[in-house]
Protein backbone atom coordinates (compact mmCIF):
# COMPACT_ATOMS: atom_id res chain seq x y z
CA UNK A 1 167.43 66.63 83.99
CA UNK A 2 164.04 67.77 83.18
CA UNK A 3 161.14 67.04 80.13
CA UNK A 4 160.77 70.68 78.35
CA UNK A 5 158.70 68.85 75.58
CA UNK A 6 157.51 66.27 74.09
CA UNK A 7 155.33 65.04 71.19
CA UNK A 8 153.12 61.63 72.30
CA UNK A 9 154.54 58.32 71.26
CA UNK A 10 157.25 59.74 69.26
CA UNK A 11 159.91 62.05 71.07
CA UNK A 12 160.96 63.59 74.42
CA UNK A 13 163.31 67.22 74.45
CA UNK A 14 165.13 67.19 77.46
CA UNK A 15 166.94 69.56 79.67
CA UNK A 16 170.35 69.26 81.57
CA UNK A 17 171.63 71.81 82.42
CA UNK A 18 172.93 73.49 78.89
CA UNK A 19 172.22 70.67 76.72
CA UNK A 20 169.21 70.16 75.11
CA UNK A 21 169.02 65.87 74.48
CA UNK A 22 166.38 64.14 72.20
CA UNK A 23 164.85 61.03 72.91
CA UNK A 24 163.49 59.44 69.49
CA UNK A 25 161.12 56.60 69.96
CA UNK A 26 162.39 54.71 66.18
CA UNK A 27 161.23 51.71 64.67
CA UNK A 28 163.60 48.93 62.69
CA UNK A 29 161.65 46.30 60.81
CA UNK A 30 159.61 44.75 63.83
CA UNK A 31 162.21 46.39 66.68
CA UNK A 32 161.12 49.55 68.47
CA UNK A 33 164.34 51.04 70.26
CA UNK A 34 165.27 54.28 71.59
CA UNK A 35 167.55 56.93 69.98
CA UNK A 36 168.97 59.43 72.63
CA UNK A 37 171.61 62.48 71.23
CA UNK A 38 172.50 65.74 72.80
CA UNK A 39 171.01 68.76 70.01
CA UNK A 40 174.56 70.23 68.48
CA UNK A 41 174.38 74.03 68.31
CA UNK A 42 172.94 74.34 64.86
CA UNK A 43 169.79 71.67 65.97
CA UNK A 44 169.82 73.70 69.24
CA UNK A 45 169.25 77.37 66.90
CA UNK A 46 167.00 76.04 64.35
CA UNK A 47 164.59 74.16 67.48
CA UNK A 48 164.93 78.08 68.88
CA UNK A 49 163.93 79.05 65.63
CA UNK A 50 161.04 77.02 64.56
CA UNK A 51 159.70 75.07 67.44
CA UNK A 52 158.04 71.65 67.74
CA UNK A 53 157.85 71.24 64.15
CA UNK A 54 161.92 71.39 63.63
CA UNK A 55 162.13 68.37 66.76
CA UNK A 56 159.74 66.32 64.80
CA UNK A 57 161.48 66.66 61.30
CA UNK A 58 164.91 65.89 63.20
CA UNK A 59 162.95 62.92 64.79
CA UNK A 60 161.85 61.79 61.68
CA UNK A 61 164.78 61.84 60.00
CA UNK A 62 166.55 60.01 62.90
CA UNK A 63 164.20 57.07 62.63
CA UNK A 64 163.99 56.91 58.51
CA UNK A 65 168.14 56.90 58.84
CA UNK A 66 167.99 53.79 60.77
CA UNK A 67 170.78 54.66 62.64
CA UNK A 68 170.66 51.25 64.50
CA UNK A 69 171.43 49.15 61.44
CA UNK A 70 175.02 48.02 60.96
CA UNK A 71 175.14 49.15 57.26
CA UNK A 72 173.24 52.15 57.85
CA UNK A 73 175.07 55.40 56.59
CA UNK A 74 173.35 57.66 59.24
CA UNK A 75 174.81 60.68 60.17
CA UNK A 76 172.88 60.14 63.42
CA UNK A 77 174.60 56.47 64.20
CA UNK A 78 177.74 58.05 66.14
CA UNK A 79 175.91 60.60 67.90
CA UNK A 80 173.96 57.96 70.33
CA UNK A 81 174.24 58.09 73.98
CA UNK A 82 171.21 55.88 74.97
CA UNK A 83 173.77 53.36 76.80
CA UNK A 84 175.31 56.43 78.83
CA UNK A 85 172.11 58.07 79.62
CA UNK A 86 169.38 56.10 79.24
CA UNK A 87 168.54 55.73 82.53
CA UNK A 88 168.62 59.36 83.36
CA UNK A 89 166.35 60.11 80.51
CA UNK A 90 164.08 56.99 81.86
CA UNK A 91 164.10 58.53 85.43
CA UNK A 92 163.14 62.21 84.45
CA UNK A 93 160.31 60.91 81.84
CA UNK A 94 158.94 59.18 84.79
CA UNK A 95 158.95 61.67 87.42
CA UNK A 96 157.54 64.13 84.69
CA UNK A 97 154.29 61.69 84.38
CA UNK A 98 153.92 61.13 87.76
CA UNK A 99 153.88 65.29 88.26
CA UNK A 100 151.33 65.25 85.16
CA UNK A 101 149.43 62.53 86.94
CA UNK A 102 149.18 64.66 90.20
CA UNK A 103 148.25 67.72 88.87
């Protein structure tokens, strides 16, 4: 698993293997939490399509969803793996600042 992008203080695109995962630093009330969901083909085209900007609308609109809530309607709220691969994510963000660090 490997960073590919990222936008400061806000989201991490990662790489493994064929799937594309976004990290989504979100906010809830006075709880900051992690959001972490594998891009479906159609986020996967449009991020080919328009870039940076198309991660940080998706990122947006994961946060403002609140998919964390319990009566939150998010179409996001099903699609979180942060308990499953968390720590992967965790591990390659690390390694990518110590490279950035070194460099």
């Amino acid at each position: 698993m490997k960073v590919i992008e990222h936008e400061p203080q806000f989201w991490f695109l990662l790489q493994d293997g064929a799937q594309l995962l976004l990290d989504v630093s979100c906010e809830y009330s006075f709880v900051g939490y992690s959001f972490l969901m594998v891009l479906n083909e159609d986020e996967v085209s449009c991020y080919q399509n328009e870039g940076r900007g198309y991660l940080s609308k998706l990122a947006e609109a994961i946060n403002f969803s609140c998919p964390i809530a319990r009566a939150s309607s998010s179409p996001y709220k099903q699609r979180n793996i942060q308990s499953l691969r968390g720590g992967e994510v965790l591990d390659a963000v690390r390694g990518w600042r110590e490279a950035k660090v070194e460099n």
